[in-house]
PDB file of N, CA and C in Angstrom:
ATOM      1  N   UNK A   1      84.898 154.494   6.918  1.00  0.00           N
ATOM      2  CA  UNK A   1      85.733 153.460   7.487  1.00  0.00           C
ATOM      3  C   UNK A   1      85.828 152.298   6.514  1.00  0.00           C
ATOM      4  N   UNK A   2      87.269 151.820   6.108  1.00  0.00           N
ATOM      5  CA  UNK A   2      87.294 150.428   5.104  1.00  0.00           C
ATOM      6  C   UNK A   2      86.380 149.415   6.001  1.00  0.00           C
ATOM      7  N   UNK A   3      85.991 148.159   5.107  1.00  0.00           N
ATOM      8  CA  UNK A   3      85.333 146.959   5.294  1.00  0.00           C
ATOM      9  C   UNK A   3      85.894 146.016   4.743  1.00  0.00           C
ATOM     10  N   UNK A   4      86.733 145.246   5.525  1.00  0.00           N
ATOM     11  CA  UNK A   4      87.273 144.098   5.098  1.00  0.00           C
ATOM     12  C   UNK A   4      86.521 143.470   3.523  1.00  0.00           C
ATOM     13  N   UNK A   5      87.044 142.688   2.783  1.00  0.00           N
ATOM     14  CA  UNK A   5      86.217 142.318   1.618  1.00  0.00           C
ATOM     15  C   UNK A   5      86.126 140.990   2.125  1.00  0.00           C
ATOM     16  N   UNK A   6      87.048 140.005   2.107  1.00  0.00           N
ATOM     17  CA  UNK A   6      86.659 138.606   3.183  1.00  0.00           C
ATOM     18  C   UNK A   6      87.138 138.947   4.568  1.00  0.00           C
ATOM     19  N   UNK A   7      85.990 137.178   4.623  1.00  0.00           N
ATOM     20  CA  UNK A   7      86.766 137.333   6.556  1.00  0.00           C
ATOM     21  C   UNK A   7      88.281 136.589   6.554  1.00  0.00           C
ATOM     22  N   UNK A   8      88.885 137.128   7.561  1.00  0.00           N
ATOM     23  CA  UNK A   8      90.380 136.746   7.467  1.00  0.00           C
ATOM     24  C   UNK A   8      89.949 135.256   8.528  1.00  0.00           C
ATOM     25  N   UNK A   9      90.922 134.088   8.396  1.00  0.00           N
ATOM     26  CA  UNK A   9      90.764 133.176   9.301  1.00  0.00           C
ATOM     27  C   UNK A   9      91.479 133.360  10.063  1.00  0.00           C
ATOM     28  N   UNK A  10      91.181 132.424  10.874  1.00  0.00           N
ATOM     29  CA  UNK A  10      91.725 132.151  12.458  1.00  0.00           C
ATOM     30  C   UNK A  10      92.872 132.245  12.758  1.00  0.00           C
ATOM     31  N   UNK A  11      93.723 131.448  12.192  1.00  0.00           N
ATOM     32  CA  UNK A  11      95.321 130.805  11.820  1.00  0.00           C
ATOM     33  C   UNK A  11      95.898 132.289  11.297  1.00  0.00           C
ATOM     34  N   UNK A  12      95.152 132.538  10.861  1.00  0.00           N
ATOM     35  CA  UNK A  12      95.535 133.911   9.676  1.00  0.00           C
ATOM     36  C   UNK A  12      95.541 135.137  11.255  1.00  0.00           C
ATOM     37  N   UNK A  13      94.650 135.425  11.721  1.00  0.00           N
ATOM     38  CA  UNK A  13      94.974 136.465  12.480  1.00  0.00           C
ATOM     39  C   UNK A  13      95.895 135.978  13.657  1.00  0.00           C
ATOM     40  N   UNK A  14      96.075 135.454  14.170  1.00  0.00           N
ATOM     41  CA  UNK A  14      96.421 134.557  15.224  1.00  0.00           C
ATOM     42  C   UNK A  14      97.744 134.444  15.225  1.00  0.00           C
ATOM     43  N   UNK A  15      98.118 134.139  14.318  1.00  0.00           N
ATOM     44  CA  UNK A  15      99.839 134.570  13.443  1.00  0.00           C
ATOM     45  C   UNK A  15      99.857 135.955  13.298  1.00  0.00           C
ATOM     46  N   UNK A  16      99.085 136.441  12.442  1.00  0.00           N
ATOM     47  CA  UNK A  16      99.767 137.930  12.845  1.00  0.00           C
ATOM     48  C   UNK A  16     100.072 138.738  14.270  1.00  0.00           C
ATOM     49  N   UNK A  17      98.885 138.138  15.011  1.00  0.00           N
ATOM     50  CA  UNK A  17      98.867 138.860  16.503  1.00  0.00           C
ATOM     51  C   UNK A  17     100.138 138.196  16.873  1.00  0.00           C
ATOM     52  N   UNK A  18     100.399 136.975  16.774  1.00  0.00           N
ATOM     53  CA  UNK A  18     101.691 136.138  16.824  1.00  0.00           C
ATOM     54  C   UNK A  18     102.858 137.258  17.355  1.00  0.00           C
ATOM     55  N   UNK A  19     102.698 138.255  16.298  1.00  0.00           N
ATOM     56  CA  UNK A  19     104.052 138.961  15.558  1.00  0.00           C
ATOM     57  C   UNK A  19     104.381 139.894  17.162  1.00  0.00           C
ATOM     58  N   UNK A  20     103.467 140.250  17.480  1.00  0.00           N
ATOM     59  CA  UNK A  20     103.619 141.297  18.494  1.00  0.00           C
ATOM     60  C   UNK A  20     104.186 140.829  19.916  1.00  0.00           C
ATOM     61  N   UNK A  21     105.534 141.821  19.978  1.00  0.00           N
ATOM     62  CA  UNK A  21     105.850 141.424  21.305  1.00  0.00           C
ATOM     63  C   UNK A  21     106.412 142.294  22.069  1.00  0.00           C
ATOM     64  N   UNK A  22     106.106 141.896  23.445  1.00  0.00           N
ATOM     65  CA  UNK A  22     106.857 143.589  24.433  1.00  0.00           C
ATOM     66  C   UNK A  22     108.513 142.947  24.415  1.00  0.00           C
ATOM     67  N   UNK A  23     108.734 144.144  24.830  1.00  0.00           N
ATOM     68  CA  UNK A  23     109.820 144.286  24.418  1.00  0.00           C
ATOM     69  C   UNK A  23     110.968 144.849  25.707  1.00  0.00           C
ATOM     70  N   UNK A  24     111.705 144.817  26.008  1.00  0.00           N
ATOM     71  CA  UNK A  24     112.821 145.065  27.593  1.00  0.00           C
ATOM     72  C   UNK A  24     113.122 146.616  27.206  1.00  0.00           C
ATOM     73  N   UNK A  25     113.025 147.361  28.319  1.00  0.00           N
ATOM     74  CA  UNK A  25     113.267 148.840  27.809  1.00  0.00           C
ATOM     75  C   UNK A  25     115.170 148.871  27.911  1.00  0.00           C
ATOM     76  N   UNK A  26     116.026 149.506  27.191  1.00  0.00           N
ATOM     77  CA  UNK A  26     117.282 149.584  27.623  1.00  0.00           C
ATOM     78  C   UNK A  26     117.536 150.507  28.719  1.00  0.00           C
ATOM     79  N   UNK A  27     118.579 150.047  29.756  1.00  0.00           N
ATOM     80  CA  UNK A  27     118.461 150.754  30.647  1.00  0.00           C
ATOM     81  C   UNK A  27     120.025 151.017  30.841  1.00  0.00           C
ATOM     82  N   UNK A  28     120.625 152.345  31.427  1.00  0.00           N
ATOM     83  CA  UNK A  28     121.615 152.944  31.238  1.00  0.00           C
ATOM     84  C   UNK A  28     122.264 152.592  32.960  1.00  0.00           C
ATOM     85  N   UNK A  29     123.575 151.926  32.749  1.00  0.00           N
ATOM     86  CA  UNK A  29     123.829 151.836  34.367  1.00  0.00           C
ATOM     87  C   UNK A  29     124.714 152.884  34.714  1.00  0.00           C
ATOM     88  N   UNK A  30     124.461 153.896  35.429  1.00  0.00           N
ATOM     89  CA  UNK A  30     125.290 155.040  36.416  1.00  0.00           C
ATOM     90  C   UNK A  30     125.627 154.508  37.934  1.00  0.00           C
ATOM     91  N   UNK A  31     126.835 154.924  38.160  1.00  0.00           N
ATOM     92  CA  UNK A  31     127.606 154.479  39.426  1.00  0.00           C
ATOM     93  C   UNK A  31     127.549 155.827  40.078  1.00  0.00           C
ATOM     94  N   UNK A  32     127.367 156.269  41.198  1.00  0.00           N
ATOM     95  CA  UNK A  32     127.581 157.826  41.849  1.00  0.00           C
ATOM     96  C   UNK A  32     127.549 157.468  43.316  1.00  0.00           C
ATOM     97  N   UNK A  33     128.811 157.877  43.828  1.00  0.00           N
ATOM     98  CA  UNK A  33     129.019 157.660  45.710  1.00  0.00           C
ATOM     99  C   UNK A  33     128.912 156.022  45.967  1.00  0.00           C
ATOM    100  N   UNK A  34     129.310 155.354  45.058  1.00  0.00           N
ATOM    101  CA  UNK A  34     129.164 153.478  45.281  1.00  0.00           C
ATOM    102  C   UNK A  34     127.774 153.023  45.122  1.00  0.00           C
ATOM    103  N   UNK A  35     126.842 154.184  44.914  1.00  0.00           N
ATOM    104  CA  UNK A  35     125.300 153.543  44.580  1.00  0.00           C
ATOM    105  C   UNK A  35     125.160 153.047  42.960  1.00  0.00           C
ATOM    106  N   UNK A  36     124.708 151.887  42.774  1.00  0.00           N
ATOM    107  CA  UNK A  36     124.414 151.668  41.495  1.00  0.00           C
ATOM    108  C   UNK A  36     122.995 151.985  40.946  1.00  0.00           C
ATOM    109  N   UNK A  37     122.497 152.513  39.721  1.00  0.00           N
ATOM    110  CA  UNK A  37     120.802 153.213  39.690  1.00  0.00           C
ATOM    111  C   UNK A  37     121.547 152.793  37.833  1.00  0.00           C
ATOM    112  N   UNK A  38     120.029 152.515  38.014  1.00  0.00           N
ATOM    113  CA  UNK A  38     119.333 151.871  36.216  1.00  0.00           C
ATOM    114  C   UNK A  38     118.752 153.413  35.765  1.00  0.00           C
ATOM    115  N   UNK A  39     118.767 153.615  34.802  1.00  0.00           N
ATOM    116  CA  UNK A  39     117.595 154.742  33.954  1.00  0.00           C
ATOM    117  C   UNK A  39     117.392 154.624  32.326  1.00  0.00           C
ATOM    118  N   UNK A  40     116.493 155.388  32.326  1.00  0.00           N
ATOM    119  CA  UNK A  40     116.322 155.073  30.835  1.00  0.00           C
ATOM    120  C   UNK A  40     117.185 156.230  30.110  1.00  0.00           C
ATOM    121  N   UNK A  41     117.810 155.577  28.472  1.00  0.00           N
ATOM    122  CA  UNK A  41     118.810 156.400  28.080  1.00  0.00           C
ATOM    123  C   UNK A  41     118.275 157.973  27.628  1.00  0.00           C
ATOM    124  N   UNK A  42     118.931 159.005  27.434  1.00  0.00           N
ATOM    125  CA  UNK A  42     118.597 160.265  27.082  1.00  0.00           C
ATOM    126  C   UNK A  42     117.370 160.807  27.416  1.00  0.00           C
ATOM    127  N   UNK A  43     117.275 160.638  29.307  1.00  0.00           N
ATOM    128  CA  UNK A  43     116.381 161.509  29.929  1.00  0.00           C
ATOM    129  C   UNK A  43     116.796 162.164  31.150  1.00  0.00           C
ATOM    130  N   UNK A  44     116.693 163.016  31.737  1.00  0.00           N
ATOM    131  CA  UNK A  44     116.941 163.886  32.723  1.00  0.00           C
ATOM    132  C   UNK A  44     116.544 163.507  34.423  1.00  0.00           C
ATOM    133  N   UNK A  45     117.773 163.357  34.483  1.00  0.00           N
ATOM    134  CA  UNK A  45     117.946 162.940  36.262  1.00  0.00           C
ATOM    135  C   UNK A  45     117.374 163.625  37.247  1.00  0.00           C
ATOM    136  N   UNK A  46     116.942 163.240  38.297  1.00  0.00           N
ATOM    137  CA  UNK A  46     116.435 164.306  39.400  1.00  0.00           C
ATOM    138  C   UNK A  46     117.735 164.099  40.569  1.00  0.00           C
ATOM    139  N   UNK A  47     118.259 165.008  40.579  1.00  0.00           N
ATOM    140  CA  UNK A  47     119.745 165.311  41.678  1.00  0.00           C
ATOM    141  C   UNK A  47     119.257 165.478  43.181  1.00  0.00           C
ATOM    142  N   UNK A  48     119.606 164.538  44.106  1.00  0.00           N
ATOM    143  CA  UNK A  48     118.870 164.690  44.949  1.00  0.00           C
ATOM    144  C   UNK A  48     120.088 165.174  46.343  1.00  0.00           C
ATOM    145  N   UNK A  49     119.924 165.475  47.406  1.00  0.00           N
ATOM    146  CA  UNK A  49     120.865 165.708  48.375  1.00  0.00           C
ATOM    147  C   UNK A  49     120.715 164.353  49.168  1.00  0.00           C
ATOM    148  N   UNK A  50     121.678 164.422  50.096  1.00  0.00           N
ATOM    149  CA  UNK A  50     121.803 163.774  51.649  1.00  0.00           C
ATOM    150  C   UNK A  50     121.060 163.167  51.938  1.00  0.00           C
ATOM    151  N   UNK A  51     119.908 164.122  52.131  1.00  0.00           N
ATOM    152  CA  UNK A  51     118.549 163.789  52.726  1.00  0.00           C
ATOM    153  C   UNK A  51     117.675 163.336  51.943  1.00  0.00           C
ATOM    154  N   UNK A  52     117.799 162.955  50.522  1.00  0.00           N
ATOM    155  CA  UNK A  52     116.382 162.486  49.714  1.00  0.00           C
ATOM    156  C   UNK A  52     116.106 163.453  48.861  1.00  0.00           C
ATOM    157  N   UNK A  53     115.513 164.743  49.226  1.00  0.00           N
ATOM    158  CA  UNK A  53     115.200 165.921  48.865  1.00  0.00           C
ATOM    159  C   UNK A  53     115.719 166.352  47.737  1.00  0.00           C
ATOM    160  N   UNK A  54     114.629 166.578  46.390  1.00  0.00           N
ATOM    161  CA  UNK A  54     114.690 166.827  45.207  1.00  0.00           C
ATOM    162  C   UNK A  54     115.277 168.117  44.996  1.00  0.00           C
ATOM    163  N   UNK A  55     116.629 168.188  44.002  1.00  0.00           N
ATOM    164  CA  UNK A  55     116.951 169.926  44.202  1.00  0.00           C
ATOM    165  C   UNK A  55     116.607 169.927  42.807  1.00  0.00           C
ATOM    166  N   UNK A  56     117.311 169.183  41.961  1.00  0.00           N
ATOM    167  CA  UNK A  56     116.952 170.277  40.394  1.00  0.00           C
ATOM    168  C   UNK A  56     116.822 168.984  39.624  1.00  0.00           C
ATOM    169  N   UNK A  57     116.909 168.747  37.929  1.00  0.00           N
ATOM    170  CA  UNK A  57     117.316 168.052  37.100  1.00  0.00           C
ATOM    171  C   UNK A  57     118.248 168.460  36.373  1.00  0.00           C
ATOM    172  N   UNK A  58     118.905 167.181  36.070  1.00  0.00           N
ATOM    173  CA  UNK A  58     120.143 167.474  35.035  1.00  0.00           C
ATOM    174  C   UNK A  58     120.130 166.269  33.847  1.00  0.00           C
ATOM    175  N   UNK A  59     120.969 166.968  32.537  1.00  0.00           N
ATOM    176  CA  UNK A  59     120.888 166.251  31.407  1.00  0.00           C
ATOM    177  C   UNK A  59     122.144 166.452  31.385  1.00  0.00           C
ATOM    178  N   UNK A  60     122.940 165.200  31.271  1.00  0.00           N
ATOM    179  CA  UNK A  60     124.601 165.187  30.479  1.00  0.00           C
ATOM    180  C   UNK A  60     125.313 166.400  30.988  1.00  0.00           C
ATOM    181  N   UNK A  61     124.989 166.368  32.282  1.00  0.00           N
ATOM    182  CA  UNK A  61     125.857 166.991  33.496  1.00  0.00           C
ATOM    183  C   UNK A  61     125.711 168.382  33.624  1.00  0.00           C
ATOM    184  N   UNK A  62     124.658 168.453  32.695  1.00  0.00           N
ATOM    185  CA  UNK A  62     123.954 170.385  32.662  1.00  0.00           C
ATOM    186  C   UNK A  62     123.113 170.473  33.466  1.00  0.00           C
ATOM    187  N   UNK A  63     122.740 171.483  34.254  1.00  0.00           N
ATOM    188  CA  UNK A  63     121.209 171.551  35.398  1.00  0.00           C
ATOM    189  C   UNK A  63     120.207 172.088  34.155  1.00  0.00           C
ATOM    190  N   UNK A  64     119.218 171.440  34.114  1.00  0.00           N
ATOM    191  CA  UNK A  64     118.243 171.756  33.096  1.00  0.00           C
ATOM    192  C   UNK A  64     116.898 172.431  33.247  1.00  0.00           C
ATOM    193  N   UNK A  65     116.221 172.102  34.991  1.00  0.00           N
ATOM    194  CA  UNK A  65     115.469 172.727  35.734  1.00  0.00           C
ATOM    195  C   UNK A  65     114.985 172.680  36.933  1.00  0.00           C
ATOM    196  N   UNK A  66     114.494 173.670  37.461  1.00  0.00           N
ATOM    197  CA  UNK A  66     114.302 173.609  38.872  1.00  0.00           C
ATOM    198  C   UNK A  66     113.264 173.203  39.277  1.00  0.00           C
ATOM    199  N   UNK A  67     113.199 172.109  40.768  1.00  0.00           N
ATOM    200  CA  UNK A  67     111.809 171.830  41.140  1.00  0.00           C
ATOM    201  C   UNK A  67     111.368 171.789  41.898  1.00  0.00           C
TER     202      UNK A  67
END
């Protein structure tokens, strides 16, 4: 494992941690039957019926699998 050669200061790490930041996920808006639903881009939908009830997934309007 490396070993630092000096100690880094305060100011010095503190700024770097500085650097790090979260970040907003992008989210894709779909309209279907007047419902509006957020998702994240290029992942696979769960298609649901009437009742709630999970029938399959789909990607870019393909059924991709059953569940």
């Amino acid at each position: 494992m490396a070993v630092p050669k000096r100690k880094m200061s305060r100011a010095s790490t503190r700024a770097r941690r500085a650097q790090w930041k979260a970040e907003a996920p992008t989210l894709v808006k779909t309209v279907e039957n007047g419902k509006t639903t957020y998702s994240l881009p290029h992942r696979a939908k769960v298609v649901e019926d009437s009742a709630g009830t999970a029938l399959f997934m789909e990607y870019k309007g393909r059924k991709v699998a059953d569940i």
